[in-house]
C-alpha atoms as a PDB file:
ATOM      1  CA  UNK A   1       0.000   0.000   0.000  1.00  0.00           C
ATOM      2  CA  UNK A   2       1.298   3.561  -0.662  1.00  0.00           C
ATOM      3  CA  UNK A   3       1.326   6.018   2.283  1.00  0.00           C
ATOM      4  CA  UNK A   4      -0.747   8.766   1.827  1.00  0.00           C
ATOM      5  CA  UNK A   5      -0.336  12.114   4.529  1.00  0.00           C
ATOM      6  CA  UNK A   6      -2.191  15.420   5.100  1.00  0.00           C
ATOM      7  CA  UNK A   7       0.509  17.021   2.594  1.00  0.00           C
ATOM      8  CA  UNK A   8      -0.759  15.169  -0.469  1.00  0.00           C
ATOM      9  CA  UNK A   9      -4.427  15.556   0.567  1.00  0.00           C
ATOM     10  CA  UNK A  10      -3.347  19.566   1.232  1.00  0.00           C
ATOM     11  CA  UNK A  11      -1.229  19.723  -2.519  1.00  0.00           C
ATOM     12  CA  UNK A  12      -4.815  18.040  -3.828  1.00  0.00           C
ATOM     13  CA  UNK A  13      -6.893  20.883  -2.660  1.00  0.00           C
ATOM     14  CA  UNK A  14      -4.607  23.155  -3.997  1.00  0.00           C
ATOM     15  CA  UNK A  15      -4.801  21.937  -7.806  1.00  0.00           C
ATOM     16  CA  UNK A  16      -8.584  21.602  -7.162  1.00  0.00           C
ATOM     17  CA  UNK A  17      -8.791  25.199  -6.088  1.00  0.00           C
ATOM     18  CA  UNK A  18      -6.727  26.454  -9.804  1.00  0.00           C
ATOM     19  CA  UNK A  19      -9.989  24.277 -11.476  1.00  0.00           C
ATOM     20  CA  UNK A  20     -12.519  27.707 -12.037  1.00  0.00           C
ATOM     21  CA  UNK A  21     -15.166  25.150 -13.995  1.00  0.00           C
ATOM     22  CA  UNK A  22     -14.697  22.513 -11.251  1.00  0.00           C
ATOM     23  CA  UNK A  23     -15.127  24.808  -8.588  1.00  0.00           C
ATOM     24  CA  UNK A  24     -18.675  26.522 -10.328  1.00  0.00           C
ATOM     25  CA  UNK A  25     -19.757  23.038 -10.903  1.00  0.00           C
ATOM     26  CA  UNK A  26     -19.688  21.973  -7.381  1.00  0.00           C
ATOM     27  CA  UNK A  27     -20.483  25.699  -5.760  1.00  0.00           C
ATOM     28  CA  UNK A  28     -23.629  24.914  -7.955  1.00  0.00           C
ATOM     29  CA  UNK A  29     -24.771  21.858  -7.209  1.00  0.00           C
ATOM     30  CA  UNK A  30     -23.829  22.304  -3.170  1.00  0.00           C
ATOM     31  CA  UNK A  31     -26.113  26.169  -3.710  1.00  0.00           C
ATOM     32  CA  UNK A  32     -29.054  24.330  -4.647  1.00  0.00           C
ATOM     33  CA  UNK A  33     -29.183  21.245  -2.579  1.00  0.00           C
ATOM     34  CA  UNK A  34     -28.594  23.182   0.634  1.00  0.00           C
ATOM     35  CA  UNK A  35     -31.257  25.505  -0.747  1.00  0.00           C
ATOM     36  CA  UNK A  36     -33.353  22.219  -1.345  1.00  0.00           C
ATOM     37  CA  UNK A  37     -32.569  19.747   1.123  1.00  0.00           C
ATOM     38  CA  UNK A  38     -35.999  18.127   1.112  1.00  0.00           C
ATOM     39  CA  UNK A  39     -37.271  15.389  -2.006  1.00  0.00           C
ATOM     40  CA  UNK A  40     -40.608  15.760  -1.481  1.00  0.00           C
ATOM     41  CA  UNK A  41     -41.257  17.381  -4.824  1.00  0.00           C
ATOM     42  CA  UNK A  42     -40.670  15.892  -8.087  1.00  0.00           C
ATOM     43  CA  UNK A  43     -39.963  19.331  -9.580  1.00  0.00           C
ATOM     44  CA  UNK A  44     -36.969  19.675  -7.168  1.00  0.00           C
ATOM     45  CA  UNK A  45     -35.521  16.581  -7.433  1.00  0.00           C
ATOM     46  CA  UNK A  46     -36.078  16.584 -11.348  1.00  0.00           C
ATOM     47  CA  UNK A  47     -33.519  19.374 -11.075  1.00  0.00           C
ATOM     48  CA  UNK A  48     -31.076  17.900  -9.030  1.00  0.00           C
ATOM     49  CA  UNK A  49     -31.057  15.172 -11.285  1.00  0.00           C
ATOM     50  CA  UNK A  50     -30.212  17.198 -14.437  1.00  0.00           C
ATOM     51  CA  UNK A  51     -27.651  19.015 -12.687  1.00  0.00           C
ATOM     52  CA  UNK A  52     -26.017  15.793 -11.551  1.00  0.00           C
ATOM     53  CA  UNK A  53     -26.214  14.269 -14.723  1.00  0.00           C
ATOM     54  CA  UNK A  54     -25.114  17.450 -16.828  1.00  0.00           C
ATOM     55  CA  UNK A  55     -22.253  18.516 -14.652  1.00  0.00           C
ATOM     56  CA  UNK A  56     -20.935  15.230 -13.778  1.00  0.00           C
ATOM     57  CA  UNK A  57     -21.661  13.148 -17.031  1.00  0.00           C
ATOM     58  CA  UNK A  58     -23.587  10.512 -15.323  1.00  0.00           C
ATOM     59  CA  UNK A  59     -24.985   9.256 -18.357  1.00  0.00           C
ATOM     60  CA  UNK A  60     -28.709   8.637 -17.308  1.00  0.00           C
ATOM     61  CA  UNK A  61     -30.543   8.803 -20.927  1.00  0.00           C
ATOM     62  CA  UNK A  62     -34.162   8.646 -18.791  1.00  0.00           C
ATOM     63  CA  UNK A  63     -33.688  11.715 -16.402  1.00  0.00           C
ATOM     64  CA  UNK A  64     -37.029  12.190 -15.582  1.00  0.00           C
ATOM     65  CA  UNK A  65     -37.533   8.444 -14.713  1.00  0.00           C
ATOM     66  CA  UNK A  66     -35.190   8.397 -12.216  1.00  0.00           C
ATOM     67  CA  UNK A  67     -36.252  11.804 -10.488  1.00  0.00           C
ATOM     68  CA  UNK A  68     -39.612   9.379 -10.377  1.00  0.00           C
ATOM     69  CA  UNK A  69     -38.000   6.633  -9.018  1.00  0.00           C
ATOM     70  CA  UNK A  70     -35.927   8.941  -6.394  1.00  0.00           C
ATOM     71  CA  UNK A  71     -39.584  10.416  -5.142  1.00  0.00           C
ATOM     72  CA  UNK A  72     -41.116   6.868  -4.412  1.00  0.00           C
ATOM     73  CA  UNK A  73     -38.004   5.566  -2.315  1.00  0.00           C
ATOM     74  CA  UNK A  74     -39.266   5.511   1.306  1.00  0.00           C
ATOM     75  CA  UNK A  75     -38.311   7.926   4.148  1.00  0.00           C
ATOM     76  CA  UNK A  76     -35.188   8.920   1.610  1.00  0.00           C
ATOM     77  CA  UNK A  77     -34.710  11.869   3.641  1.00  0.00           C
ATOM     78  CA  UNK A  78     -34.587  10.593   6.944  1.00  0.00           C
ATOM     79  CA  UNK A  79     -31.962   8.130   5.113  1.00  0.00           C
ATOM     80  CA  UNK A  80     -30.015  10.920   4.420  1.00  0.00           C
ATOM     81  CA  UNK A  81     -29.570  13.241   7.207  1.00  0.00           C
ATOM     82  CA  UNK A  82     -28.463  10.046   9.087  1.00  0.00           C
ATOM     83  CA  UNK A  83     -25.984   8.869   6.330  1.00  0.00           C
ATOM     84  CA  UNK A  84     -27.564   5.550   5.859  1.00  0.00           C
ATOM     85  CA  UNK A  85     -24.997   4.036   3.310  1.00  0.00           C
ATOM     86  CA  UNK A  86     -27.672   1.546   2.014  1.00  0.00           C
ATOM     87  CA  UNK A  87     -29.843   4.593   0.597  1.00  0.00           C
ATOM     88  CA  UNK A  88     -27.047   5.010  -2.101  1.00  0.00           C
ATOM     89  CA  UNK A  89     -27.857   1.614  -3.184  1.00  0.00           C
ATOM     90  CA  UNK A  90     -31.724   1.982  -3.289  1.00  0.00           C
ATOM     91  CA  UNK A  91     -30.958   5.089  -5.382  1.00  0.00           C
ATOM     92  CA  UNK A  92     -28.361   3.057  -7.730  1.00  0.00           C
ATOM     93  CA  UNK A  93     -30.997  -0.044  -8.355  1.00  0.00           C
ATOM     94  CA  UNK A  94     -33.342   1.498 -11.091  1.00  0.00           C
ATOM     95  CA  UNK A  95     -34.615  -0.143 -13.971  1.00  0.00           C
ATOM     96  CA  UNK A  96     -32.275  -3.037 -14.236  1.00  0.00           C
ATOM     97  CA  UNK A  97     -29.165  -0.853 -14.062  1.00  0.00           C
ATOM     98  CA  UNK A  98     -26.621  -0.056 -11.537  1.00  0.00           C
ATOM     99  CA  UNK A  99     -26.439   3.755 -11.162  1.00  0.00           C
ATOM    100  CA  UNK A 100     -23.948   4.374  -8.287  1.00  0.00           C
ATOM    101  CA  UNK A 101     -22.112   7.021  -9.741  1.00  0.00           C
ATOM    102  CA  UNK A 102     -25.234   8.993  -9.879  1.00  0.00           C
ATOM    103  CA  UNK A 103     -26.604   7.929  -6.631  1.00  0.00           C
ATOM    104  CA  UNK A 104     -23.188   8.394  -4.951  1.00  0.00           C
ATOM    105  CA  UNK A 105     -22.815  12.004  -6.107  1.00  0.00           C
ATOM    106  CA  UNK A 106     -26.928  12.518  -5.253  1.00  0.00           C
ATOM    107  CA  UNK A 107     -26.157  11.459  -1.904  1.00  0.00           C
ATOM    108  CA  UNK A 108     -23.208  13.344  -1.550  1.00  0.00           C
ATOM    109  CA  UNK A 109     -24.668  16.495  -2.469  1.00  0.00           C
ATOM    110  CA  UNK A 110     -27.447  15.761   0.527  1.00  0.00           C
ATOM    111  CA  UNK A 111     -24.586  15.432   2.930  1.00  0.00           C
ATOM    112  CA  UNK A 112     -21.132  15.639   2.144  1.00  0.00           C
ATOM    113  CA  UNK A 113     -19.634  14.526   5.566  1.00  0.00           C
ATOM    114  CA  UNK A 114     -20.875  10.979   5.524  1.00  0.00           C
ATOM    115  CA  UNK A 115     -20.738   9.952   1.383  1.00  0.00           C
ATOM    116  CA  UNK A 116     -17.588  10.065  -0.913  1.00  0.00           C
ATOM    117  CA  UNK A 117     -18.119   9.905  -4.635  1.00  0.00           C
ATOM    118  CA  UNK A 118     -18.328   6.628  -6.140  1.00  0.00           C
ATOM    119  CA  UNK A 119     -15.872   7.905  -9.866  1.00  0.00           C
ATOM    120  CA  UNK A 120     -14.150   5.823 -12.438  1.00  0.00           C
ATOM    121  CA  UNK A 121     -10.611   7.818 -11.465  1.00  0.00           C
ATOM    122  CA  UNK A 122     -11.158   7.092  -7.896  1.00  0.00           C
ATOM    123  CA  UNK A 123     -11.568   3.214  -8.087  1.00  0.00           C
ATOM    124  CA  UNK A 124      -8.557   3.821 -10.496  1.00  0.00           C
ATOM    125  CA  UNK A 125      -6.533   5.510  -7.605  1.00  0.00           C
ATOM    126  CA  UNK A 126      -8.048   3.069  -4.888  1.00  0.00           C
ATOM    127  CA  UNK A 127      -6.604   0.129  -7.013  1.00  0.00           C
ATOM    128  CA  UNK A 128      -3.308   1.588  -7.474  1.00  0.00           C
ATOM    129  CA  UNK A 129      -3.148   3.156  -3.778  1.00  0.00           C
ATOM    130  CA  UNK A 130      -4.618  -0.142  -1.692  1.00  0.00           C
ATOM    131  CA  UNK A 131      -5.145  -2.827  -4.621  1.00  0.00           C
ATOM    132  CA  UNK A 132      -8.892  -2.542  -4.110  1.00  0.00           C
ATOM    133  CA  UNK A 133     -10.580  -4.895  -6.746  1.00  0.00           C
ATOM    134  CA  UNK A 134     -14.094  -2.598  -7.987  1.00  0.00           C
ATOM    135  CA  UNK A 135     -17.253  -4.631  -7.226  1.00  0.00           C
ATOM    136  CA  UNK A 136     -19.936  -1.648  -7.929  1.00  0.00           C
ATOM    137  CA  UNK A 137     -21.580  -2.556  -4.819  1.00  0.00           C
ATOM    138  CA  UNK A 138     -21.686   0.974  -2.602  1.00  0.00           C
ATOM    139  CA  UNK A 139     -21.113  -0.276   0.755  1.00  0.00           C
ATOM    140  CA  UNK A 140     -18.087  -2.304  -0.183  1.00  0.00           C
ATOM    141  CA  UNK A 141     -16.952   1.076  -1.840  1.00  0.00           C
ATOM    142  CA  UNK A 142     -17.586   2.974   1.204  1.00  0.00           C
ATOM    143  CA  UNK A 143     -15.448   0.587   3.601  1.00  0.00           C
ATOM    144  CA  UNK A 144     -12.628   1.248   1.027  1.00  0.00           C
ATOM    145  CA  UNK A 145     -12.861   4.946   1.835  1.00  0.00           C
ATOM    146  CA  UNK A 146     -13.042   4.359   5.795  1.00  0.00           C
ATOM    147  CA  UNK A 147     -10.208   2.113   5.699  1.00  0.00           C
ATOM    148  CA  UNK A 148      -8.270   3.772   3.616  1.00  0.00           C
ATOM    149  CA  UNK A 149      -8.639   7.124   5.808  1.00  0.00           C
ATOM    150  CA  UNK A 150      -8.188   5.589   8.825  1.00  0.00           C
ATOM    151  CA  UNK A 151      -4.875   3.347   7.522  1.00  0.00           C
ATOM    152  CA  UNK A 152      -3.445   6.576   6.964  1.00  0.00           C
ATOM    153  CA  UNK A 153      -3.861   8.167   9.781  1.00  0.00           C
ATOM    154  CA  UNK A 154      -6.202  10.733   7.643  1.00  0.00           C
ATOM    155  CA  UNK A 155      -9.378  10.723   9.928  1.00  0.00           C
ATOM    156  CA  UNK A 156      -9.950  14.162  10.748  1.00  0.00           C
ATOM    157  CA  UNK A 157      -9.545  14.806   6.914  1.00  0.00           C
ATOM    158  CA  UNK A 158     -13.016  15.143   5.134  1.00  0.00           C
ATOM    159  CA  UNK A 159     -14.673  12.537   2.457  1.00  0.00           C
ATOM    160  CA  UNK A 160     -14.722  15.743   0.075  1.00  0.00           C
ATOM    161  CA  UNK A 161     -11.244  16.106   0.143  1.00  0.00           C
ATOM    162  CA  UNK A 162     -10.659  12.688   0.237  1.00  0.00           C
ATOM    163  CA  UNK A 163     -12.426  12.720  -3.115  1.00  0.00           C
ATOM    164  CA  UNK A 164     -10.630  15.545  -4.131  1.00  0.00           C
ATOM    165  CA  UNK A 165      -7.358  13.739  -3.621  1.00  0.00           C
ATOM    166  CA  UNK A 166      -8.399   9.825  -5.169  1.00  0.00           C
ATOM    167  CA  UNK A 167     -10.194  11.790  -7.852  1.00  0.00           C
ATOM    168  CA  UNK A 168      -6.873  14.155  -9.236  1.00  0.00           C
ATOM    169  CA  UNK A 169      -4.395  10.869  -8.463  1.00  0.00           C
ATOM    170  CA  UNK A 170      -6.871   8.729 -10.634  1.00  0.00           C
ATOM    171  CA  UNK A 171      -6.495  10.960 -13.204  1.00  0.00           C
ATOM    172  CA  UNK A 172      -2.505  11.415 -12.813  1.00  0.00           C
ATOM    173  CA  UNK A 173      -2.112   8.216 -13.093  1.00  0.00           C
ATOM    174  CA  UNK A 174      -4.245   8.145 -16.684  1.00  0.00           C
ATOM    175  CA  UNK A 175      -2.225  11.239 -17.640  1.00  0.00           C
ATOM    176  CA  UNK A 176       1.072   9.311 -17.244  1.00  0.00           C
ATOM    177  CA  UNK A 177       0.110   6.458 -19.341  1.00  0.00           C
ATOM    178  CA  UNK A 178      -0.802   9.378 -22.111  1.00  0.00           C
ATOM    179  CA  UNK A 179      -4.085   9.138 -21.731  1.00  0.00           C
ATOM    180  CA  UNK A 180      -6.282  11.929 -23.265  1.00  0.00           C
ATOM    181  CA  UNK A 181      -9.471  10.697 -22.631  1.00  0.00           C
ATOM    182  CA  UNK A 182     -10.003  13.074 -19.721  1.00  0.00           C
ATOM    183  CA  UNK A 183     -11.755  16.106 -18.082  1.00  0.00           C
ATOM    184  CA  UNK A 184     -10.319  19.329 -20.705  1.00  0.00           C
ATOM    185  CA  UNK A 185      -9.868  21.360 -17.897  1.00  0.00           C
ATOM    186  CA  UNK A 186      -7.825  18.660 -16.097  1.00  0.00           C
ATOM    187  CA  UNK A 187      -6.207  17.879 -18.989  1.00  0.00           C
ATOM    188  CA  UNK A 188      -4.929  21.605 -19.884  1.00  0.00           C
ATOM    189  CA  UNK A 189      -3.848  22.224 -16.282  1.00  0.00           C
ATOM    190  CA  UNK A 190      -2.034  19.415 -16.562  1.00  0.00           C
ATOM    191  CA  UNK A 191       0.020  20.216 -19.289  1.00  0.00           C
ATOM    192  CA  UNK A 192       1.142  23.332 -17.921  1.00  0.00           C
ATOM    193  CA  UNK A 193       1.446  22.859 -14.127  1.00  0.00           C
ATOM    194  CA  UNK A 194       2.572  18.871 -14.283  1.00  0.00           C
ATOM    195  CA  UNK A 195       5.197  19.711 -11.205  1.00  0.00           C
ATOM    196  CA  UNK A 196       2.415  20.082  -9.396  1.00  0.00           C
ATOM    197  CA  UNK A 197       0.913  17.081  -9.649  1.00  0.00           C
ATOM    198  CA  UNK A 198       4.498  15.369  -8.588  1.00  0.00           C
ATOM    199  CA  UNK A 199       3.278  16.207  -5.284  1.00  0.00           C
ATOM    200  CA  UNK A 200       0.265  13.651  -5.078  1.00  0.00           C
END
């Protein structure tokens, strides 16, 4: 396992803060939840779904399905404020498909000191960090997270920058194979600032 300490997580926030579109994406999206903490209204929740799935990319194809599907999940919020990790997964099970991404980030957004984001460049920086092997299940995810935290000594460190950190490593370590197929943002940064990511 590679050592991870408050320096990398602090060097993290740092390129995160340089990211104007990634910081207006998620000043956004935290605006409007906290304005609308309740999903008793499938107006409101309609529009927390399309900002999910516009900012983030989550892919839905049937937004307003889902925003249905969201609604009829019993005593969601409750589920929330208490940071049940097993509503993640009752928003992830729709219509034959497993949307954790989504429902990670959904969650999240609810209540950002008890869920990390479930991304593709943070199981990528999980498996190169710990060796964790991806099942797509949310609670096995969310143990990952915990125990990755608490092997390094990072547990009065946040899940958002947690994220912050798994998310920019994932995506170093794509960059170093010369992959392109990333955020643009990320991407240009990259290329001009790559000392900085030396510090991860």
């Amino acid at each position: 396992m590679i050592k991870i300490d408050e320096n990398k997580i602090e060097s993290a926030k740092n390129i995160y803060e340089k990211l104007p579109n990634w910081n207006l994406a998620n000043k956004v999206l935290t605006a409007y939840f906290n304005a609308n903490p309740k999903n008793n209204s499938e107006e409101v929740i309609l529009i927390k779904v399309c900002l999910i799935d516009s900012l983030y990319k989550t892919n839905l194809k049937d937004q307003i399905s889902v925003a249905k599907h969201i609604l009829g999940i019993e005593s969601l919020d409750k589920d929330l404020q208490e940071g049940k990790v097993s509503v993640v997964e009752k928003i992830a099970n729709w219509n034959g498909r497993n949307l954790i991404s989504f429902a990670s980030k959904f969650c999240h957004f609810h209540n950002k000191k008890t869920y990390p984001i479930y991304d593709k460049y943070v199981i990528i920086a999980l498996r190169k960090l710990i060796n964790w092997k991806d099942t797509r299940i949310f609670s096995d995810f969310f143990k990952a997270i915990k125990n990755f935290r608490e092997e390094n000594k990072l547990n009065n460190v946040s899940f958002e920058d947690i994220d912050k950190y798994l998310w920019l490593f994932g995506q170093w370590e794509q960059l170093k194979k010369g992959k392109k197929d990333i955020n643009k943002e990320i991407y240009n940064f990259y290329i001009n600032n790559k000392q900085l990511f030396e510090n991860l």
